[in-house]
Protein backbone atom coordinates (compact mmCIF):
# COMPACT_ATOMS: atom_id res chain seq x y z
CA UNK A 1 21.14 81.25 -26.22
CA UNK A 2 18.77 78.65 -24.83
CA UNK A 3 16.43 79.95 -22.34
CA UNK A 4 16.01 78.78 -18.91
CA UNK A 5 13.32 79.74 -16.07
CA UNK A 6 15.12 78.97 -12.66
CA UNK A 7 12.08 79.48 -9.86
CA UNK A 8 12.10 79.01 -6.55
CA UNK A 9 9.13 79.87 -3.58
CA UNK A 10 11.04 81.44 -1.50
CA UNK A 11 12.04 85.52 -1.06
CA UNK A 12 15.23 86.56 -2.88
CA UNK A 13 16.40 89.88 -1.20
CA UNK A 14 19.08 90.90 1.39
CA UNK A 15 18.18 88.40 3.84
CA UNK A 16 18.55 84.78 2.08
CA UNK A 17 17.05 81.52 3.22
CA UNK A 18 19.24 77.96 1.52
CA UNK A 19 16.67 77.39 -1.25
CA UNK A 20 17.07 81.19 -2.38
CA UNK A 21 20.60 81.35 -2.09
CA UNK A 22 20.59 78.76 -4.24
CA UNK A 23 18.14 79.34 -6.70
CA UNK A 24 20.71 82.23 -7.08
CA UNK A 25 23.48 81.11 -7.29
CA UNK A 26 21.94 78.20 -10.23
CA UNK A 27 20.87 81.19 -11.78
CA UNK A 28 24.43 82.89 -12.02
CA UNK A 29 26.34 79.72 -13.00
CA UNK A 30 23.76 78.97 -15.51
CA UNK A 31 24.23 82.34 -16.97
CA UNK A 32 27.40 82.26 -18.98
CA UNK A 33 25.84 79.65 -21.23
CA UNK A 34 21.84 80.41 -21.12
CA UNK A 35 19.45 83.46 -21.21
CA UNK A 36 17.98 82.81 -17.36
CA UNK A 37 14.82 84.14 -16.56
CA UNK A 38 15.51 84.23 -12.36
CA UNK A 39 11.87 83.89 -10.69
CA UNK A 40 10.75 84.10 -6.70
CA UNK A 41 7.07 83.78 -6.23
CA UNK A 42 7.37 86.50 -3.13
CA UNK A 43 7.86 89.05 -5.52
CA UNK A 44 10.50 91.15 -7.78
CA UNK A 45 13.58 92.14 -6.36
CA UNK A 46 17.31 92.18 -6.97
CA UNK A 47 19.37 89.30 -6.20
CA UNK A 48 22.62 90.25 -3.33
CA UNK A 49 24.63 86.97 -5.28
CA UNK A 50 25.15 88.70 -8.95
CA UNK A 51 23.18 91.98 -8.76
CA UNK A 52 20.84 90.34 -11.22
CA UNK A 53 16.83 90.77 -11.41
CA UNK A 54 14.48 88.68 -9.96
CA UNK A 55 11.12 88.51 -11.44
CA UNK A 56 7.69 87.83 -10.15
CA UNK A 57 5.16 84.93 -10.36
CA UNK A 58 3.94 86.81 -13.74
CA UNK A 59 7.41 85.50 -15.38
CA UNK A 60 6.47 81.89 -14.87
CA UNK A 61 5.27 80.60 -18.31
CA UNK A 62 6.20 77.45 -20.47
CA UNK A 63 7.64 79.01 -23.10
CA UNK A 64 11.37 78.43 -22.41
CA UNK A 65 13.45 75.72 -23.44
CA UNK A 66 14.11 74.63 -19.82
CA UNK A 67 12.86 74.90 -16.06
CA UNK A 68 14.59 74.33 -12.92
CA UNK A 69 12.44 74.32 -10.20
CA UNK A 70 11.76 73.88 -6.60
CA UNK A 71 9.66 73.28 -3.75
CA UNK A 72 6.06 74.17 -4.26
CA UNK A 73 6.68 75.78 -7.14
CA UNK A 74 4.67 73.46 -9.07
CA UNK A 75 1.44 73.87 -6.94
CA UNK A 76 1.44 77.09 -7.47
CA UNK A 77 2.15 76.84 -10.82
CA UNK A 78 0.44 73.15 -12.43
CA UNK A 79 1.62 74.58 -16.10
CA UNK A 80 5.10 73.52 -15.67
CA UNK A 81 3.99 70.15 -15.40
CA UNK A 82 1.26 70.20 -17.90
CA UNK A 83 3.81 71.79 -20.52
CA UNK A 84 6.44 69.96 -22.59
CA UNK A 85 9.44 71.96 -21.54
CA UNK A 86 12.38 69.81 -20.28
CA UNK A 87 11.81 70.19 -16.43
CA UNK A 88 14.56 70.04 -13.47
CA UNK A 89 13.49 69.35 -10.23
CA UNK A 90 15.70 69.95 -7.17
CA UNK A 91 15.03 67.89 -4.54
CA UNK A 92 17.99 68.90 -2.46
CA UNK A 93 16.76 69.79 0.29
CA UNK A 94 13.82 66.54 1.59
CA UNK A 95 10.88 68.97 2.85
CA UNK A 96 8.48 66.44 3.55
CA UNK A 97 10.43 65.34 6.14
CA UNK A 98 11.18 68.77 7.49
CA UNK A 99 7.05 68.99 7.26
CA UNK A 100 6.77 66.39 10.02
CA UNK A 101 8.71 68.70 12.37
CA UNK A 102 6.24 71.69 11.79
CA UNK A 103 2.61 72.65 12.34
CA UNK A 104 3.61 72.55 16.25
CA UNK A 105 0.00 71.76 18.55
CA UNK A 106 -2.07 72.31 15.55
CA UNK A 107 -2.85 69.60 14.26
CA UNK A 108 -4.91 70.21 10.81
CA UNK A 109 -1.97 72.56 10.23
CA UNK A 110 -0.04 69.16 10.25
CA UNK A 111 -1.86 67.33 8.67
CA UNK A 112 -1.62 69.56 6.03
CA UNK A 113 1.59 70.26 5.39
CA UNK A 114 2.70 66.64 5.36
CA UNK A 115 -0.14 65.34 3.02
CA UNK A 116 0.98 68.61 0.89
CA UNK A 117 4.34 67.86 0.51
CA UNK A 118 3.87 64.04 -0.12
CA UNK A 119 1.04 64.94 -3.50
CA UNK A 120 3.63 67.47 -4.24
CA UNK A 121 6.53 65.09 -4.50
CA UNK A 122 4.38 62.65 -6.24
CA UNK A 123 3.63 64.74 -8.83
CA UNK A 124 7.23 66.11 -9.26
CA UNK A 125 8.43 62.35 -9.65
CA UNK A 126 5.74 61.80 -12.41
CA UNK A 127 6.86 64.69 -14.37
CA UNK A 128 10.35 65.59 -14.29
CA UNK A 129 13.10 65.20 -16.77
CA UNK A 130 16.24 65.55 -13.83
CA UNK A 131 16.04 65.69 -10.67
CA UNK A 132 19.01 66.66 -8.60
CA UNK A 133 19.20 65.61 -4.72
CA UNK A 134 22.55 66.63 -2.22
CA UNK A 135 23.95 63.34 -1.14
CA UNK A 136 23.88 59.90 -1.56
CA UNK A 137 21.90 58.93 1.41
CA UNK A 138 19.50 61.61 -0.23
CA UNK A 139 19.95 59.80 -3.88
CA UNK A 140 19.01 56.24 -1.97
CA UNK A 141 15.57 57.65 -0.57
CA UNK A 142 14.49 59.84 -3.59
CA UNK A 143 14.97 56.49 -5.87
CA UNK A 144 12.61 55.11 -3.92
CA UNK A 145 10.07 58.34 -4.65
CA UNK A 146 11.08 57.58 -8.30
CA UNK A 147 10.39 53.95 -7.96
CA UNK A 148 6.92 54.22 -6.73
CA UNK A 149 6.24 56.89 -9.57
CA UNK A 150 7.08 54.35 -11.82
CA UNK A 151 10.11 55.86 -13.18
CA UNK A 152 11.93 53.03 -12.49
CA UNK A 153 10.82 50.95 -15.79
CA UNK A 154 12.28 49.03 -18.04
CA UNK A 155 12.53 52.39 -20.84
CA UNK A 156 14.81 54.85 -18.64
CA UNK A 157 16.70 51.28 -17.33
CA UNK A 158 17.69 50.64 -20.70
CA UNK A 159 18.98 54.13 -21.52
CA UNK A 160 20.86 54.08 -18.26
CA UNK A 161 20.70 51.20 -15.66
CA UNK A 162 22.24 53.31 -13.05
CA UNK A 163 20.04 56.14 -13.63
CA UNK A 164 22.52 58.69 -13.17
CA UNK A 165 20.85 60.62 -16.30
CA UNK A 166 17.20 60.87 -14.54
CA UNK A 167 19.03 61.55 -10.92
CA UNK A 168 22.29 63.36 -9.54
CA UNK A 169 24.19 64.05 -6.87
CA UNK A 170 24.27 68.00 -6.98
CA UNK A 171 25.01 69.60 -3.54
CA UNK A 172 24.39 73.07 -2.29
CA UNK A 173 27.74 75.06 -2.89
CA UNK A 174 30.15 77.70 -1.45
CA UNK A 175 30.30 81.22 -2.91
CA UNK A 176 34.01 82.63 -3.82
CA UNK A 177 32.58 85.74 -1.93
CA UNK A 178 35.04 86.44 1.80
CA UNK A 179 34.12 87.63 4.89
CA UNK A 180 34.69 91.51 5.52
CA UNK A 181 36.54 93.55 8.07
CA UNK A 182 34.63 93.70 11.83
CA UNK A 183 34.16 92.37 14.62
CA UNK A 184 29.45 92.60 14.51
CA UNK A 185 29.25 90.18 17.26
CA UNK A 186 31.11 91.80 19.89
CA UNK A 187 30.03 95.56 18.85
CA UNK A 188 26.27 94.00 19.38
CA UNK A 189 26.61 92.86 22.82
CA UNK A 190 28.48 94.75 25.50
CA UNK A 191 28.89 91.38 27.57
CA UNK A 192 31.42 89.75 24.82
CA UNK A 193 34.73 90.95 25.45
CA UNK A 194 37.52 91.48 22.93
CA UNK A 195 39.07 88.23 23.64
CA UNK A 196 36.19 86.40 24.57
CA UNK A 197 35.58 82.75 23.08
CA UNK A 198 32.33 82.43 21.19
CA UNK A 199 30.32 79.74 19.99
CA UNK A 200 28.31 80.76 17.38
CA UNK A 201 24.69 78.91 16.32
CA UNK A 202 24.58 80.13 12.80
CA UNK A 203 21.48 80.09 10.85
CA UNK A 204 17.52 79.37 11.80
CA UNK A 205 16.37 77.82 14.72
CA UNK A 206 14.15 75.41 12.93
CA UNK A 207 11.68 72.36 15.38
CA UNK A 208 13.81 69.71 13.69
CA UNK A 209 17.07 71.17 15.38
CA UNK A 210 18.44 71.14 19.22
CA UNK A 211 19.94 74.19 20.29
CA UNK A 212 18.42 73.35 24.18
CA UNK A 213 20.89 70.52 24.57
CA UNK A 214 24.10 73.18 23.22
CA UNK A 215 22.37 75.52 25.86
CA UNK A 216 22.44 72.31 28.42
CA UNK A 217 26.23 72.34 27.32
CA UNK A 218 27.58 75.40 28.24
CA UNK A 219 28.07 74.67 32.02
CA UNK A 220 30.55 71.83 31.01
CA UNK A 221 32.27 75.10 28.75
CA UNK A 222 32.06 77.53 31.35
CA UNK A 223 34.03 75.28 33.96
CA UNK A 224 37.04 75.55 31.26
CA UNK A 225 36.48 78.85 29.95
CA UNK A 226 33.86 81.03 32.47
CA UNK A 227 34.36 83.95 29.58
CA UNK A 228 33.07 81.72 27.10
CA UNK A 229 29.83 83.25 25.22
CA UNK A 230 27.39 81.33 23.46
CA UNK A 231 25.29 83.02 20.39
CA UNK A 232 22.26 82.38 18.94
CA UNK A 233 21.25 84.31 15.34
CA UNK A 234 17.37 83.59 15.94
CA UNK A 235 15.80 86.11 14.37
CA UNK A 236 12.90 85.59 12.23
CA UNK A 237 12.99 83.33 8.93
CA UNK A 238 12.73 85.71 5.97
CA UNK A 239 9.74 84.42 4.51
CA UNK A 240 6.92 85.72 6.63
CA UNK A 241 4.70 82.28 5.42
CA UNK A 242 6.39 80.08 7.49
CA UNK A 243 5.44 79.50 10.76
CA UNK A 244 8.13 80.85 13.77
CA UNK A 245 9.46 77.51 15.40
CA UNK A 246 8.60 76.70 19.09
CA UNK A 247 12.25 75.43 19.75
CA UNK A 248 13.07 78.95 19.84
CA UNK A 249 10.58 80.44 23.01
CA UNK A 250 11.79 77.05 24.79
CA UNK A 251 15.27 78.26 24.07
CA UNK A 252 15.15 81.11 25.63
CA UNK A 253 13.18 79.70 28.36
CA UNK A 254 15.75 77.68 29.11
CA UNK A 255 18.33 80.20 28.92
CA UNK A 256 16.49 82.17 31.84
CA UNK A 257 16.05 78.90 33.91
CA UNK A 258 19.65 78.28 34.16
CA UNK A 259 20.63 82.28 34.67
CA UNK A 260 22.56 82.16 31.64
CA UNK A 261 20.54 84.78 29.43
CA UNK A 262 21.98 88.32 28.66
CA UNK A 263 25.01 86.81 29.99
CA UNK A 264 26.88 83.63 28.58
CA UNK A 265 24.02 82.94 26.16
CA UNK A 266 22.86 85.62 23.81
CA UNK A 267 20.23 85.93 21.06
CA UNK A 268 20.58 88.14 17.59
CA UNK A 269 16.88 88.30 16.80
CA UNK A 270 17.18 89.51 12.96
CA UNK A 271 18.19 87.12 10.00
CA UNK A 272 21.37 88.28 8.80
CA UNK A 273 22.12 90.25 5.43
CA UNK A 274 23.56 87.62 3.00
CA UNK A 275 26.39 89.82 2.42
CA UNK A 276 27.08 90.09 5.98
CA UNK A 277 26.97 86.90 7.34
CA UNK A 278 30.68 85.81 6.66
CA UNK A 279 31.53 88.31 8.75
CA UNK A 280 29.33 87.63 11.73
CA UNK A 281 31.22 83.95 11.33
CA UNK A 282 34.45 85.35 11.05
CA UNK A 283 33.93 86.94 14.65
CA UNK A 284 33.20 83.52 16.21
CA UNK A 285 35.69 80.74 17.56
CA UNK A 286 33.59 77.67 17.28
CA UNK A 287 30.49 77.03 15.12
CA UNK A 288 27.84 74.92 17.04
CA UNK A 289 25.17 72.71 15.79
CA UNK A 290 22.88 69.78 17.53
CA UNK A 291 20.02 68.00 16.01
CA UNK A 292 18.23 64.94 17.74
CA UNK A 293 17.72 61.43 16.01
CA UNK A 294 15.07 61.55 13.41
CA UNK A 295 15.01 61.14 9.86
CA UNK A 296 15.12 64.43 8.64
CA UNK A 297 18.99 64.29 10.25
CA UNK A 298 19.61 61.58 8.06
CA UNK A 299 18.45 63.02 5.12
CA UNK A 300 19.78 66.38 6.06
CA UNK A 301 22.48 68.24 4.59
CA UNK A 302 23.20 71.28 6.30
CA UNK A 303 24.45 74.23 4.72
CA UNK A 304 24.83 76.64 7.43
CA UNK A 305 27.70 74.21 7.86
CA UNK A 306 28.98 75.38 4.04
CA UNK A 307 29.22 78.69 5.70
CA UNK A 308 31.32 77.80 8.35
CA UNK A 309 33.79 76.15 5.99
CA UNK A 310 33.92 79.43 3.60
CA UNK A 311 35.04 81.58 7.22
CA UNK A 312 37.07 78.72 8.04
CA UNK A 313 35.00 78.20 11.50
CA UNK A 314 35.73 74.89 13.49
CA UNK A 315 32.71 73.06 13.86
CA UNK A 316 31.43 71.26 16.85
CA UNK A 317 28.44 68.93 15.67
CA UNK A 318 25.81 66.37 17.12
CA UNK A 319 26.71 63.04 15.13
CA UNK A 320 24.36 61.42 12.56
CA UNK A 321 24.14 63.89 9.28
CA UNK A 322 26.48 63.23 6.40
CA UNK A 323 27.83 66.57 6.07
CA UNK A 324 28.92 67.19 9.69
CA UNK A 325 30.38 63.26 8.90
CA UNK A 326 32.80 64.84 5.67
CA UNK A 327 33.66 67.87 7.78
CA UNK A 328 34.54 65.81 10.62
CA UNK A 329 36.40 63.17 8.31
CA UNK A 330 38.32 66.33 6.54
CA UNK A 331 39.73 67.64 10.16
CA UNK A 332 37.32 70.33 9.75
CA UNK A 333 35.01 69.80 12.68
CA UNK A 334 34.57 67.45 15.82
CA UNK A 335 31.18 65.10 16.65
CA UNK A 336 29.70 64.48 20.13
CA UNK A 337 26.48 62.39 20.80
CA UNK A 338 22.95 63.70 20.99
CA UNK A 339 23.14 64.76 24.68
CA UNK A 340 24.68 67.90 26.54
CA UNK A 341 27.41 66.33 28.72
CA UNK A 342 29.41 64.61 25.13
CA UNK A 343 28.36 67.79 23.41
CA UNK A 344 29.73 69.96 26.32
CA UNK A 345 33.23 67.81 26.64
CA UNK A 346 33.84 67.97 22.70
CA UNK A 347 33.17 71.98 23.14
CA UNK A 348 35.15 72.20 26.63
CA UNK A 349 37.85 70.26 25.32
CA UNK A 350 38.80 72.74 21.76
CA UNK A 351 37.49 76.00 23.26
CA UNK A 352 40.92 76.67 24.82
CA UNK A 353 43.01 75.26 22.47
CA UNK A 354 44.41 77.70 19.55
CA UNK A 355 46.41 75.36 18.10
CA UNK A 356 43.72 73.03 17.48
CA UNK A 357 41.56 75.53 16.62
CA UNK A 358 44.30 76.68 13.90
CA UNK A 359 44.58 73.14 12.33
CA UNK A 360 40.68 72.63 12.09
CA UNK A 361 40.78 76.07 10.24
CA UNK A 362 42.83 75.50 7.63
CA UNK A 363 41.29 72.39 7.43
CA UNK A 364 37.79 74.32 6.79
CA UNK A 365 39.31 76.26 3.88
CA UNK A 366 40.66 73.67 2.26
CA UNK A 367 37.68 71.20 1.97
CA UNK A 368 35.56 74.57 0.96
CA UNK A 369 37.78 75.25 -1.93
CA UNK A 370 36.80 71.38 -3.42
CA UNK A 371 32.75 72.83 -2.73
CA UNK A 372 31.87 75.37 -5.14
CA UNK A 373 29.00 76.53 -7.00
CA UNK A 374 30.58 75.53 -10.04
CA UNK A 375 31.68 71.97 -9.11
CA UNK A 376 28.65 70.74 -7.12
CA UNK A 377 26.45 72.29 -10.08
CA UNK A 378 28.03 70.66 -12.65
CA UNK A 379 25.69 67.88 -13.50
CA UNK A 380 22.85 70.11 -13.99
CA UNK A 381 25.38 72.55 -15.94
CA UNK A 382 26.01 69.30 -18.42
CA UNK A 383 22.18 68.31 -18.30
CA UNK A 384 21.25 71.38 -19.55
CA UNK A 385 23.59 71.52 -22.36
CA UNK A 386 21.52 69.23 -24.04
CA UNK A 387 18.25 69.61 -22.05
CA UNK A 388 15.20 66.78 -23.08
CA UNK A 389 12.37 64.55 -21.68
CA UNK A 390 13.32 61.86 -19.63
CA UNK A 391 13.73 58.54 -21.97
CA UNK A 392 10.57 57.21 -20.62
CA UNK A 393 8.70 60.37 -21.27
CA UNK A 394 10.14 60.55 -24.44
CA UNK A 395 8.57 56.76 -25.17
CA UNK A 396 5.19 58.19 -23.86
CA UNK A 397 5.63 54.78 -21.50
CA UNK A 398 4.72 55.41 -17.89
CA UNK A 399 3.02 52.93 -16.20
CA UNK A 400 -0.37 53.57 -14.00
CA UNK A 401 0.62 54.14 -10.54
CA UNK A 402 -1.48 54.25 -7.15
CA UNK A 403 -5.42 53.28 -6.79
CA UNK A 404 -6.64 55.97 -9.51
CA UNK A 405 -6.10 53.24 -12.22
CA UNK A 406 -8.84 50.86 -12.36
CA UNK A 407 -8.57 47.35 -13.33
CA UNK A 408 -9.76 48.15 -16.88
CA UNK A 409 -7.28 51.05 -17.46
CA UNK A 410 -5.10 48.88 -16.94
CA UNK A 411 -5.84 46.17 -18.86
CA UNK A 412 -6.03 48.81 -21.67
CA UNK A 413 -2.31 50.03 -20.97
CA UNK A 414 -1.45 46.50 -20.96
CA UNK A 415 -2.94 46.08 -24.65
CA UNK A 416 -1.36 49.18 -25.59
CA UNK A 417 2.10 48.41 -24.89
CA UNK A 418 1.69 45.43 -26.62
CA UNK A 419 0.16 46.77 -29.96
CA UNK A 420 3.33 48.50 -29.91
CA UNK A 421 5.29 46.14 -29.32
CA UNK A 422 4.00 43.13 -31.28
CA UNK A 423 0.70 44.10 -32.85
CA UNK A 424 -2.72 42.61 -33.13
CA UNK A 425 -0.83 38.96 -33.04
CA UNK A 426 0.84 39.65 -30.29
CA UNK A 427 -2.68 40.66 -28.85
CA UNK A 428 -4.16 37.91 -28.94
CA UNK A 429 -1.47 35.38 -28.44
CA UNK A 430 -0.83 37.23 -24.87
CA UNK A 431 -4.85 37.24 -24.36
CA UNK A 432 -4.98 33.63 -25.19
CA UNK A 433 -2.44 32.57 -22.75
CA UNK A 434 -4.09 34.68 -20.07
CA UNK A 435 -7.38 32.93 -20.55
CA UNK A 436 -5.84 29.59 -20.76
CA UNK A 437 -4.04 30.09 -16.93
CA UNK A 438 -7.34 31.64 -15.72
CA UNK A 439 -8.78 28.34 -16.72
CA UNK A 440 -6.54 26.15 -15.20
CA UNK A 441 -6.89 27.89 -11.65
């Protein structure tokens, strides 16, 4: 069986951030037709998706017939792109725009992780053989990466002008896996009654998100439903390198200021098992999710709001991100604007009513079953049946890019490709003609 190394930065334990859930869950689907080698540069573990292995940093080599990889993966790692191996690179989830959000008041810390993600990216779009992304919006913007990488010449143009063989719409998924029996939410606070609505925030509390304005909401809730709880999982991201987010001290600021904390708004401060968080989800009435206008929104596609689908949770969104858009479009959730009194009126006006609630449920489970693993992961599935270099790498044609090309490097690409393509003749008829309208100016 062809071998495949799928490696990802991030932790792969009991507690699961999106790019190691699915690193994962590539790994599994990938499985019943390759030998995958399943890497996390945190360390060996066992993964909670298929009970399979995880190796260490020490199993990244270029040695296997294929890589998929993410992230910064390939800083840590240079090999992959200096080898020959037929390279994936997901890009589904846009982190350089995520990187503008971090870093909070210091500002070399900033600077650094947005230059870092940009020379990563560059170097990704220079090198890889397929690059997957999770929407179309996405596909529009990463073109552009792939553009000013050169990628977009006249080589991989020929072999497919809409470039659907260099990039692919490949989505995060849904697992086949269902929520178990319990209620965790109201056994972990004494304040949530049995019959108690709750709106569940589900997943990090990350800068680039607005959980203060869904805070701001809850008055406009409360004057409906004063038993209505609202619940924050904020505990800490599992991989102890990134930085915790400011958004959440000023959300439970907030909380405090308006006498709403221990009491209609609550925090969980651990990240939830993977195995477990179904049925935290299952115990909710409403999921709830705000985000303000920026581009990482656009760009965004959310997958907590995969996981409310798979418990069948109605979702109450901000507007603005495409996946909250095909949710909403599906019956599955309801959009307000960016600000607390449309956000509290969409939540005011569904937290009472179980019909509605009912409808927007089976709605959920029937978009999730058109989401899973093994349909969103198909193109890379068919990619890797037949795994090569790019059609321009293949050539060994890609143009000079950015100011590290002199002039006279490229003049001498220039007289390269046309050796190739005409000879010595060709040569000098081009460097004839060139003289000649030098003259004339």
């Amino acid at each position: 069986m062809p071998r495949v190394l799928v490696a990802t930065p991030e932790p792969i334990g009991r507690r699961l951030a999106g790019p190691a859930i699915r690193a994962a869950q590539i790994a599994r689907i990938l499985s019943s037709e390759h030998e995958v080698t399943l890497v996390s540069l945190a360390g060996e573990s066992i993964s909670p998706i298929d009970g399979r292995a995880v190796r260490g940093p020490d199993a990244v080599a270029t040695d296997y017939d294929a890589a998929v990889v993410q992230g910064s993966v390939t800083v840590k790692h240079p090999e992959l792109l200096d080898s020959s191996m037929a390279l994936a690179i997901d890009w589904f989830d846009p982190f350089h725009v995520e990187a503008l959000h971090r870093g909070g008041e210091d500002k070399v810390l900033r600077v650094d992780l947005i230059e870092g993600a940009r020379r990563t990216l560059q170097e990704q779009a220079r090198r890889g053989d397929f690059f997957l992304c999770s929407n179309d919006i996405q596909r529009e913007h990463w073109l552009g990466w792939l553009a000013a990488a050169g990628r977009l010449n006249h080589i991989a143009h020929d072999d497919d002008p809409l470039f659907e063989s260099l990039i692919a719409v490949s989505p995060f998924g849904i697992g086949r896996e269902l929520p178990g029996a319990g209620t965790p939410i109201r056994d972990a606070f004494s304040a949530i009654g049995d019959h108690d609505p709750i709106l569940l925030w589900a997943g990090g509390m990350h800068d680039w998100l607005d959980p203060l304005t869904v805070i701001r909401a809850m008055p406009t809730v409360l004057d409906e439903n004063p038993d209505a709880r609202l619940v924050f999982l904020a505990g800490p991201h599992p991989n102890t390198s990134i930085e915790t987010m400011g958004v959440r001290g000023e959300a439970i600021l907030l909380a405090r200021e308006m006498r709403m904390f221990g009491k209609n708004v609550l925090f969980v401060n651990q990240w939830i098992d993977y195995g477990e968080r179904l049925t935290w989800l299952q115990d909710a009435t409403i999921g709830v999710l705000a985000d303000r206008a920026h581009l990482e929104s656009r760009y965004s596609h959310r997958t907590r709001l995969l996981d409310h689908l798979t418990a069948g949770l109605p979702t109450v969104s901000t507007t603005g991100d495409p996946l909250s858009a095909q949710l909403e479009s599906a019956g599955a959730a309801i959009t307000a604007s960016r600000n607390d009194i449309a956000l509290g009126e969409a939540l005011a006006g569904l937290v009472n009513n179980d019909d509605r609630l009912g409808e927007m449920s089976r709605s959920a489970r029937t978009l999730a079953a058109g989401l899973t693993w093994e349909q969103t992961l198909a193109p890379l599935v068919s990619w890797l049946r037949e795994p090569a270099a790019a059609a321009d790498r293949r050539s060994g044609f890609l143009p000079e890019v950015g100011a590290d090309a002199s002039a006279l490097e490229r003049i001498g690409d220039r007289i390269k490709l046309h050796l190739d393509d005409g000879g010595v003749r060709q040569v000098a008829q081009r460097g004839l003609a060139a003289g000649k309208r030098r003259f004339q100016r």
